[in-house]
Protein backbone atom coordinates (compact mmCIF):
# COMPACT_ATOMS: atom_id res chain seq x y z
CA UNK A 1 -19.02 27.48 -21.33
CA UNK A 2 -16.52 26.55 -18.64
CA UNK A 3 -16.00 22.94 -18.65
CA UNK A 4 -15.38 20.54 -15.41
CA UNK A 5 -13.13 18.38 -15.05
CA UNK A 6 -11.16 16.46 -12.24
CA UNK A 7 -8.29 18.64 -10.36
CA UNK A 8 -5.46 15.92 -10.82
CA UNK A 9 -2.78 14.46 -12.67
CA UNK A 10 -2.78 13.13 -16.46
CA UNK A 11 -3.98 9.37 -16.21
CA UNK A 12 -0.27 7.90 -17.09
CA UNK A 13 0.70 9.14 -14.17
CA UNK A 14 -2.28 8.79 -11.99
CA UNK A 15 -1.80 4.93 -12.86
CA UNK A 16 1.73 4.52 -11.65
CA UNK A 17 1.96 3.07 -8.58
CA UNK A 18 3.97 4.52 -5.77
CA UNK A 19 7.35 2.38 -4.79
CA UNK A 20 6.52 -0.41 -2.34
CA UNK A 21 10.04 -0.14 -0.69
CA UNK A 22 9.27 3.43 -0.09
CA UNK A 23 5.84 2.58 1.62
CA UNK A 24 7.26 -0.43 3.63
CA UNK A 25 10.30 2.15 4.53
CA UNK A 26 8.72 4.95 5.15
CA UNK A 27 6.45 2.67 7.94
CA UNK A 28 9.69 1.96 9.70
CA UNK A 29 11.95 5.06 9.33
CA UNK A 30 12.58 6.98 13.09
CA UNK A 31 12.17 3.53 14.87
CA UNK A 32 15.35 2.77 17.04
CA UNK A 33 14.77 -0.81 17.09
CA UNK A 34 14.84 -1.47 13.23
CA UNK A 35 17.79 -2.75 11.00
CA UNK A 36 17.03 -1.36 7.71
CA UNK A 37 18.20 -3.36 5.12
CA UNK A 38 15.63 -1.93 2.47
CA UNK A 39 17.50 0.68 0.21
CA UNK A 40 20.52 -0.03 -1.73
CA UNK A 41 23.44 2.08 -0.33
CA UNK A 42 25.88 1.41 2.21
CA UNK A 43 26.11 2.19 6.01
CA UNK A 44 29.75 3.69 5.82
CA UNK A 45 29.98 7.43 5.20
CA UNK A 46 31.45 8.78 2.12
CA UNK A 47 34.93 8.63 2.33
CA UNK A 48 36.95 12.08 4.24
CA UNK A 49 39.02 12.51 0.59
CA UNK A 50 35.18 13.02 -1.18
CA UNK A 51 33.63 14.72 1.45
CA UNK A 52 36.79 17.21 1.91
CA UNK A 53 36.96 17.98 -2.01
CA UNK A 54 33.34 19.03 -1.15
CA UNK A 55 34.09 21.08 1.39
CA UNK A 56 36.83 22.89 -0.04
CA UNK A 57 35.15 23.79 -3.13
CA UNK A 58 32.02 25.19 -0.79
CA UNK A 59 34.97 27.28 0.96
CA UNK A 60 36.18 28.63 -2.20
CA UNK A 61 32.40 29.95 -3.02
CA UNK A 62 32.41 28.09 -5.84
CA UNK A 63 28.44 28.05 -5.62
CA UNK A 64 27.23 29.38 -9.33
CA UNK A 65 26.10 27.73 -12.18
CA UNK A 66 28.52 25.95 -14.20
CA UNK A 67 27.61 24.31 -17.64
CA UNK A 68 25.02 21.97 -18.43
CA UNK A 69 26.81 18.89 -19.27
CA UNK A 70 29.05 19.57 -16.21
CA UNK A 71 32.29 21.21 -15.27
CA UNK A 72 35.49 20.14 -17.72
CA UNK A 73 37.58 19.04 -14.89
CA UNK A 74 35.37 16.17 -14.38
CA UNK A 75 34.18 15.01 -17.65
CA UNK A 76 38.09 15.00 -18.32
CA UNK A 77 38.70 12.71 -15.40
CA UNK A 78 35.49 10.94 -16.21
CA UNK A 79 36.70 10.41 -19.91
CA UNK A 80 40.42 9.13 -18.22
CA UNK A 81 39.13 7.07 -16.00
CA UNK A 82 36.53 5.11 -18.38
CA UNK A 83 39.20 4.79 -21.23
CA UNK A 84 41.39 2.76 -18.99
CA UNK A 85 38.82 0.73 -17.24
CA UNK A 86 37.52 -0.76 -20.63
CA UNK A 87 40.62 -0.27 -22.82
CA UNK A 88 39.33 2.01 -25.79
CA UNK A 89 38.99 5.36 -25.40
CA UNK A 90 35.54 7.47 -24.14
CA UNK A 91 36.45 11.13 -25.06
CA UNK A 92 35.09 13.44 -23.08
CA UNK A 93 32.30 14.36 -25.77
CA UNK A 94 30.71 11.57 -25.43
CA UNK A 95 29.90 12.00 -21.78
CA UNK A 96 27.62 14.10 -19.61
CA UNK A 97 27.72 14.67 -15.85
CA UNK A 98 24.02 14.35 -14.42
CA UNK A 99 22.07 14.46 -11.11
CA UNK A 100 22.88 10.44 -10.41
CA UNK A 101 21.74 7.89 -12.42
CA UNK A 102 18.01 7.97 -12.30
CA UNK A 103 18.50 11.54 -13.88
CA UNK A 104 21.00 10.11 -16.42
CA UNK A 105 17.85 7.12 -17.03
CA UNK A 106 15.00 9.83 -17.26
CA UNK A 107 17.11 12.62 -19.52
CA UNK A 108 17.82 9.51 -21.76
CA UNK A 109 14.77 8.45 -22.39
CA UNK A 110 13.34 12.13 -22.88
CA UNK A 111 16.40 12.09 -25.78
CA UNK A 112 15.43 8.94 -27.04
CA UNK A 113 11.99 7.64 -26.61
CA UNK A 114 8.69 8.56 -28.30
CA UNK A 115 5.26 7.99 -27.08
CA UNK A 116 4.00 4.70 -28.65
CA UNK A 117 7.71 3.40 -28.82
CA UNK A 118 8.29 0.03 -27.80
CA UNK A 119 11.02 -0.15 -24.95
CA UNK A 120 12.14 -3.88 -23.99
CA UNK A 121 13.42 -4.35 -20.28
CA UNK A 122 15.05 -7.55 -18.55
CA UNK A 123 13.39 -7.94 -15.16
CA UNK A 124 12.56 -7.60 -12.22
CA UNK A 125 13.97 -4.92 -12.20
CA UNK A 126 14.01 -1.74 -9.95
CA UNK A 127 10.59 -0.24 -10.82
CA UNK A 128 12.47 3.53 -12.17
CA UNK A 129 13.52 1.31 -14.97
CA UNK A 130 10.35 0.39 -16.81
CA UNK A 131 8.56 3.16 -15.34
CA UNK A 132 10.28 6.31 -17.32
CA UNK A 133 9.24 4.94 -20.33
CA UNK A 134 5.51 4.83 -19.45
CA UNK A 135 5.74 8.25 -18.39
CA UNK A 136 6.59 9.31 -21.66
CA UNK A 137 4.30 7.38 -23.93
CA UNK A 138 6.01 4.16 -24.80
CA UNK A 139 4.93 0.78 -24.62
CA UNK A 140 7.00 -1.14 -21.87
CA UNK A 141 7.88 -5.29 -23.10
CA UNK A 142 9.17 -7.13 -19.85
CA UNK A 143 11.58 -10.56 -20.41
CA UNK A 144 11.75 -11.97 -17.00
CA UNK A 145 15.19 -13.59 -15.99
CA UNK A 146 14.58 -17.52 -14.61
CA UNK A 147 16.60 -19.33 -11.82
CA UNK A 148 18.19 -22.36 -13.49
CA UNK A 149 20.68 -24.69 -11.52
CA UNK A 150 20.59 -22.22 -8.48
CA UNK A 151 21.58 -19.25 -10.20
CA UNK A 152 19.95 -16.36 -11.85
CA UNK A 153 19.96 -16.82 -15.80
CA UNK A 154 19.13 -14.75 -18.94
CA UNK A 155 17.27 -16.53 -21.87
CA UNK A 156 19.22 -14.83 -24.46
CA UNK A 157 16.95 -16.78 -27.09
CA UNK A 158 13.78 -15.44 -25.61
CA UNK A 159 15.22 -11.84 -25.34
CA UNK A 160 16.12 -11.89 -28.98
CA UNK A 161 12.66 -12.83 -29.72
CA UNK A 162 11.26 -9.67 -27.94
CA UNK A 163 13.43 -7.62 -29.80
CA UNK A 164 11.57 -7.62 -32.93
CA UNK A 165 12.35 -4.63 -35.57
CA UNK A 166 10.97 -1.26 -35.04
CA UNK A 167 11.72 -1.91 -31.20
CA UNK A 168 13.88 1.52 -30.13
CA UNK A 169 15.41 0.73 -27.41
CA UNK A 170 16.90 -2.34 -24.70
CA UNK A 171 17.36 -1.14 -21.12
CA UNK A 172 19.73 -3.69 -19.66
CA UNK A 173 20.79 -3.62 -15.78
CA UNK A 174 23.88 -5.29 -14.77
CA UNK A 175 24.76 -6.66 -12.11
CA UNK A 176 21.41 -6.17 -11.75
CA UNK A 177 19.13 -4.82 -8.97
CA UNK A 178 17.92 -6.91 -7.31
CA UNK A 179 18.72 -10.10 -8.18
CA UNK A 180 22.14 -9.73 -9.05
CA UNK A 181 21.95 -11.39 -12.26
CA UNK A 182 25.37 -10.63 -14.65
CA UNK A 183 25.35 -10.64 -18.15
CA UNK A 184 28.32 -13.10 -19.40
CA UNK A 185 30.50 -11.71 -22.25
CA UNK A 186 28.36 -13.63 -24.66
CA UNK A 187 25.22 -12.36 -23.85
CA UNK A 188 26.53 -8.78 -24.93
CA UNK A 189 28.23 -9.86 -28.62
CA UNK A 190 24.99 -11.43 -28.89
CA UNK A 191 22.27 -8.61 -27.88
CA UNK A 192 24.68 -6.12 -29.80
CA UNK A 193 24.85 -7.96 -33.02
CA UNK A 194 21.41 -8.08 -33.01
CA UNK A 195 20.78 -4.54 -31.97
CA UNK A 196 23.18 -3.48 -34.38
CA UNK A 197 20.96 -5.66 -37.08
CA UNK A 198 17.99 -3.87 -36.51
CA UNK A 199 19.19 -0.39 -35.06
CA UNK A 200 17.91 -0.88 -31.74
CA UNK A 201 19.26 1.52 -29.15
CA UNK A 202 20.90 -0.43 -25.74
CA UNK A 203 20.79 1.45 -22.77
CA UNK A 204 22.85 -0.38 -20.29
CA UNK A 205 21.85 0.77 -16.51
CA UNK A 206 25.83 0.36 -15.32
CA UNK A 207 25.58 1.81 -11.77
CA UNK A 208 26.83 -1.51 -10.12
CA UNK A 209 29.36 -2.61 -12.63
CA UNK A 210 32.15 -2.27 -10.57
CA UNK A 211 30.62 -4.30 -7.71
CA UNK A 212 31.73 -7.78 -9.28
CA UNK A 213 32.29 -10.50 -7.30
CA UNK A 214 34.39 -11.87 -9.66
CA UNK A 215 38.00 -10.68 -7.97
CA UNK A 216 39.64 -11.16 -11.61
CA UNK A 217 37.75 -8.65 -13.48
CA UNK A 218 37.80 -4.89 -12.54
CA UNK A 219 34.09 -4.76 -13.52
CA UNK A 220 31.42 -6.83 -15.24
CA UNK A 221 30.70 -7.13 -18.71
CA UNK A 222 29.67 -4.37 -20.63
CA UNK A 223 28.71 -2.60 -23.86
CA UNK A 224 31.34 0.13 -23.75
CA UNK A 225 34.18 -2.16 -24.68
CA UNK A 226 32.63 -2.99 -28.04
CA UNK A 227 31.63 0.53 -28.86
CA UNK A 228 32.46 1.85 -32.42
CA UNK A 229 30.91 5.07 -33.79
CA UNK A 230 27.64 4.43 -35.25
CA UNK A 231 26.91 2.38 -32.28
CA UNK A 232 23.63 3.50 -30.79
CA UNK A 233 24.82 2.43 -27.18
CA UNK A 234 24.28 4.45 -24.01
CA UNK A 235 25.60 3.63 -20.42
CA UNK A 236 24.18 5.71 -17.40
CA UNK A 237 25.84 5.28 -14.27
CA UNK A 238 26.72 7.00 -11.04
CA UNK A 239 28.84 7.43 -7.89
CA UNK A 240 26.56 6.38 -5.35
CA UNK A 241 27.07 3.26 -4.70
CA UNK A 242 30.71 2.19 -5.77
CA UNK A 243 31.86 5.60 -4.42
CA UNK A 244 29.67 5.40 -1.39
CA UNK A 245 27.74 8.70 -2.60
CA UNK A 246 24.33 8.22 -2.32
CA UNK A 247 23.45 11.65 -1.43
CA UNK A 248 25.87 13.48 -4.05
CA UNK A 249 22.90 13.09 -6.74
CA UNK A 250 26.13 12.58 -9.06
CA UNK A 251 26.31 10.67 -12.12
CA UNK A 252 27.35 10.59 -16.02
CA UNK A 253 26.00 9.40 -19.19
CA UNK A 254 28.19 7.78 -21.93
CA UNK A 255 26.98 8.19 -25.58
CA UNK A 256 27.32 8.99 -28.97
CA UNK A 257 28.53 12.88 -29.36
CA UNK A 258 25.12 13.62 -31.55
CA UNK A 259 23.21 12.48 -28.53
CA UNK A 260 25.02 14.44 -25.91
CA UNK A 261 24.86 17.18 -27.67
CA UNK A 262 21.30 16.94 -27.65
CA UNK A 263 21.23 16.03 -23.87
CA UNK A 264 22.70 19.24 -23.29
CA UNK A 265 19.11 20.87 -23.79
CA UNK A 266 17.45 18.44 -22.01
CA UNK A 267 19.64 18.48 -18.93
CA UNK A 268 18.39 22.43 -19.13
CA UNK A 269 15.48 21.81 -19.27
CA UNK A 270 15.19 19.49 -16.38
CA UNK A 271 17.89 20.38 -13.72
CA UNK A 272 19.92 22.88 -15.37
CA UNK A 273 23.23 21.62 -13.70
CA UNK A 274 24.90 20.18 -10.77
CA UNK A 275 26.21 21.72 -7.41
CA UNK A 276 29.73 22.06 -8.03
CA UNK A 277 31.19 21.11 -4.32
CA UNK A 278 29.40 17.54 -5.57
CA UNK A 279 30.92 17.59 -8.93
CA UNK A 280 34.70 18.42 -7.10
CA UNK A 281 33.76 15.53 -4.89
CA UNK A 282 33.06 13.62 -7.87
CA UNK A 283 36.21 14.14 -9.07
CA UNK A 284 37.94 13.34 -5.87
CA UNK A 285 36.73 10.08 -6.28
CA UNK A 286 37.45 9.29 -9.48
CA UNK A 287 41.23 10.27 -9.27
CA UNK A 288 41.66 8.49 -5.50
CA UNK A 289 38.80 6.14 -4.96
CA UNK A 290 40.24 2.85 -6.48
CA UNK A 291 41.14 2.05 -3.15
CA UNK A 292 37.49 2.52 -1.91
CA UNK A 293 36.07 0.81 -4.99
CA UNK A 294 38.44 -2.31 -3.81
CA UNK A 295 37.58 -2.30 0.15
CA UNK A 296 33.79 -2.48 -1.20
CA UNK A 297 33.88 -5.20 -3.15
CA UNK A 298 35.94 -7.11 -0.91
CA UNK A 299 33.01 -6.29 1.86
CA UNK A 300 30.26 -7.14 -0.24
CA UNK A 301 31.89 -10.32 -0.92
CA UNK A 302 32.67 -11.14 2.47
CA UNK A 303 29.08 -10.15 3.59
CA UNK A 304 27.03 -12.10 0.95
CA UNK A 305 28.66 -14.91 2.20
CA UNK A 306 27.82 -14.65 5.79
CA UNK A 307 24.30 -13.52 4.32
CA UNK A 308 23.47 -16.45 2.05
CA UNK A 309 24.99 -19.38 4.22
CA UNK A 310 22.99 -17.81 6.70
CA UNK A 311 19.68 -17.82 4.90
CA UNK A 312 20.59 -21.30 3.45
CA UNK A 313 20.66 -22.84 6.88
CA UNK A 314 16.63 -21.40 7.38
CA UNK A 315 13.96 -24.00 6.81
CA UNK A 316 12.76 -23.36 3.28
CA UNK A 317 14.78 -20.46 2.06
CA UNK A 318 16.15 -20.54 -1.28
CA UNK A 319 18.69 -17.77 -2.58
CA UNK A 320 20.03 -17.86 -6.30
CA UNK A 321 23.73 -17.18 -7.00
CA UNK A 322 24.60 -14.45 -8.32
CA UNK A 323 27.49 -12.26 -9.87
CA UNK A 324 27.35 -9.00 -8.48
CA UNK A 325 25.53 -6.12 -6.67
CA UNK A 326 24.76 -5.74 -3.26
CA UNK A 327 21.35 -8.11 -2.92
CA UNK A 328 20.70 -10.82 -2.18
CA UNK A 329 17.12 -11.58 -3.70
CA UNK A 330 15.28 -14.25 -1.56
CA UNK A 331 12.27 -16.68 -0.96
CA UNK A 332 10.81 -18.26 1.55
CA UNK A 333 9.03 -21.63 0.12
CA UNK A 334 4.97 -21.30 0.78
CA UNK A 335 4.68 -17.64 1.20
CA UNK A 336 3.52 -16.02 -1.87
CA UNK A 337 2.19 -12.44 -0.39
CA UNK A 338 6.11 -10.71 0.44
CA UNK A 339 4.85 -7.64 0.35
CA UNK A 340 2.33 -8.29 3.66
CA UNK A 341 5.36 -10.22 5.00
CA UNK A 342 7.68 -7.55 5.13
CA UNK A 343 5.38 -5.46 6.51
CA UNK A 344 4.41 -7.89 9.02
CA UNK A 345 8.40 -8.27 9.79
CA UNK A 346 9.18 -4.76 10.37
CA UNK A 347 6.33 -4.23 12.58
CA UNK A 348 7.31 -7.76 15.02
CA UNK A 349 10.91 -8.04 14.81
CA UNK A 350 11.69 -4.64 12.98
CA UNK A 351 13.48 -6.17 10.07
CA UNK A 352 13.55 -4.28 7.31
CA UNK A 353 13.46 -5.91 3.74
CA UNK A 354 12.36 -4.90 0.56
CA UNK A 355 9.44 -6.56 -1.23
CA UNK A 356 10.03 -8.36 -3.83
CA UNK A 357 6.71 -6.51 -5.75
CA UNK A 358 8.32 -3.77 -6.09
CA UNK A 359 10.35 -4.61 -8.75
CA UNK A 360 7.83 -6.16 -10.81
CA UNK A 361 5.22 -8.55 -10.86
CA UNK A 362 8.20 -11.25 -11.30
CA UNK A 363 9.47 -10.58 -7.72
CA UNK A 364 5.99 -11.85 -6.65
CA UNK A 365 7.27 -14.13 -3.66
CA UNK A 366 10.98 -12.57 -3.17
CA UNK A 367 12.29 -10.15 -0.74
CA UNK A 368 15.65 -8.09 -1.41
CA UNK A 369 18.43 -7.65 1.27
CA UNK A 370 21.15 -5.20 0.94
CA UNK A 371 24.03 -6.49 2.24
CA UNK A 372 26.22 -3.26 1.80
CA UNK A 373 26.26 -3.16 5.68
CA UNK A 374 28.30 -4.14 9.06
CA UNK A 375 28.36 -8.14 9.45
CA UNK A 376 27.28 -7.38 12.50
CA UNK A 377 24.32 -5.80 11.48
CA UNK A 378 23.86 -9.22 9.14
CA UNK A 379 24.37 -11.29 11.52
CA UNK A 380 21.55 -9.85 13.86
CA UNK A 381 19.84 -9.72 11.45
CA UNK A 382 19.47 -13.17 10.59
CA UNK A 383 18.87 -14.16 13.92
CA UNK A 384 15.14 -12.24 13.45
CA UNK A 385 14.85 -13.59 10.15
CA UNK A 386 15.01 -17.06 11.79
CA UNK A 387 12.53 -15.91 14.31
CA UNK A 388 10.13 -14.54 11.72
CA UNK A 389 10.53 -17.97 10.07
CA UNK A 390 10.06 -20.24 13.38
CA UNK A 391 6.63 -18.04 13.48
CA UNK A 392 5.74 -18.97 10.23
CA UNK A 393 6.05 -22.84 10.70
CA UNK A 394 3.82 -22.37 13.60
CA UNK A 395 1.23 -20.36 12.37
């Protein structure tokens, strides 16, 4: 006998909830009168030397499919360009080229992760993070991050606590979106000994690693320059945002050969490959985009400061240091409900900010600025914020 049931989704999925930056957006997108400050790219156009590299390749016809794990021009280049930015070599199979990096953070997790695996995340976080491995089954453990002597700061006692054996896997985002929270070279001898201890996979989420605002280091901590084989570390990242590439859908994984090997079937099985005029531009940028990488940081730098001073000076405000990114991750003292707020913003003063909510029940409170933009466009943009805050004083 023919059974009913409801015409829908499986319930892990029906539970997730959409992203509240996309709903806030998505309110605001098409008005002229907005300064969106709610997704986390920049407002310059990929560079003429990326988008060119694209073009050419299109004029070529190079349009078919090429291999799974991506062309070997650019996991060469990829493989050159990591060795010398963290001083031991990557070889080239230990990498795979993937559609950006939430593909690189889904296509890991489908390697790695089992349903009814425990998966331990530092947050908030952006929502993709812990969200992947609740689509596939695993149990999610969230260590929130604290703000201790005006700066955002890691626990590393408390983490090491929630990684109790027969965890699989750390997910670790550096600088970190959105509070740009960076781990110090400590923190990573100390979560890898203890990974190591207990065979706990780390998945570092390394997309903004070269957006440090230290101007002595030519990128923030990381995992890769303690690998040794047996290691079970993986670092996803991509060229959107140090590369200005948002809409490339470019990135690469970094793992052990076994495990890339194995990716190869899953990249298959979810996008097959890559566009090649994206992977040429890829390349393009990895053999002449130092120069870019170095303009952006200098930017970001230059605009947090405007940005922060600026909120600083607003009745109430208080903004956490921070060591890299492009965020600054915000709250206003008294107002609890951000989400309702930046609603309310973007509808009276067209302001657009992320809510804090939408990265986790810890950014309860907090709103997220990119500040990957003109100082112009900051600088007017403050000027509503104070507005928005004069409004709320007399309320």
């Amino acid at each position: 006998m023919f059974q009913k049931s409801s015409v829908g989704p499986r319930d892990t999925v029906e539970s997730m909830s959409s992203s509240l930056i996309r709903e806030v957006a998505d309110s605001g997108m098409g008005r002229a009168d907005v300064l969106p400050f709610w997704f986390g790219e920049s407002d310059r156009v990929t560079p003429d030397y990326i988008r060119d590299a694209a073009i050419q390749s299109l004029s070529r016809g190079e349009t078919f499919y090429p291999q799974n794990l991506g062309r070997p021009y650019l996991r060469s280049a990829l493989s050159s360009y990591l060795t010398n930015l963290h001083g031991q070599e990557v070889r080239e199979d230990r990498i795979a080229v993937v559609s950006g990096g939430i593909s690189g953070l889904m296509i890991t997790a489908q390697t790695i992760v089992d349903p009814g695996d425990r998966v331990v995340v530092v947050t908030p976080l952006w929502p993709n993070i812990a969200e992947i491995p609740k689509i596939l089954g695993a149990e999610v453990v969230r260590v929130p991050l604290s703000v201790k002597n005006g700066a955002w700061k890691l626990d590393i006692d408390k983490l090491i606590d929630a990684l109790v054996p027969g965890t699989r896997m750390l997910v670790v985002n550096s600088p970190s979106n959105p509070t740009g929270w960076t781990m110090e070279e400590g923190d990573v001898d100390a979560i890898l000994a203890h990974c190591r201890k207990h065979g706990i996979w780390v998945l570092a989420d390394d997309v903004y690693q070269r957006l440090s605002y230290d101007p002595l280091v030519s990128c923030a901590p990381s995992f890769l320059t303690r690998y040794q084989d047996g290691d079970r570390i993986i670092s996803v990242n991509s060229f959107s945002k140090s590369w200005l590439m948002t809409g490339f859908r470019v990135g690469w994984v970094v793992a052990p050969p076994a495990v890339i090997s194995a990716m190869a079937k899953m990249i298959e099985y979810n996008t097959c490959c890559i566009l090649e005029p994206s992977q040429r531009a890829a390349q393009a940028a990895i053999l002449h985009g130092e120069a870019t990488i170095q303009t952006l940081r200098i930017e970001l730098v230059s605009n947090r400061k405007i940005l922060v001073e600026g909120l600083r000076k607003l009745p109430g405000v208080e903004v956490p240091d921070a060591g890299g990114g492009m965020y600054a991750f915000f709250r206003i003292a008294g107002v609890r409900d951000t989400t309702a707020l930046a609603k309310k913003m973007l509808e009276v003063s067209g302001l657009g900010l992320a809510p804090g909510a939408a990265f986790g029940p810890e950014g309860d409170g907090w709103l997220r600025w990119c500040h990957a933009v003109s100082a112009e466009k900051l600088k007017e943009g403050l000027s509503r914020m104070a507005r928005v805050i004069e409004q709320l004083h007399t309320v």
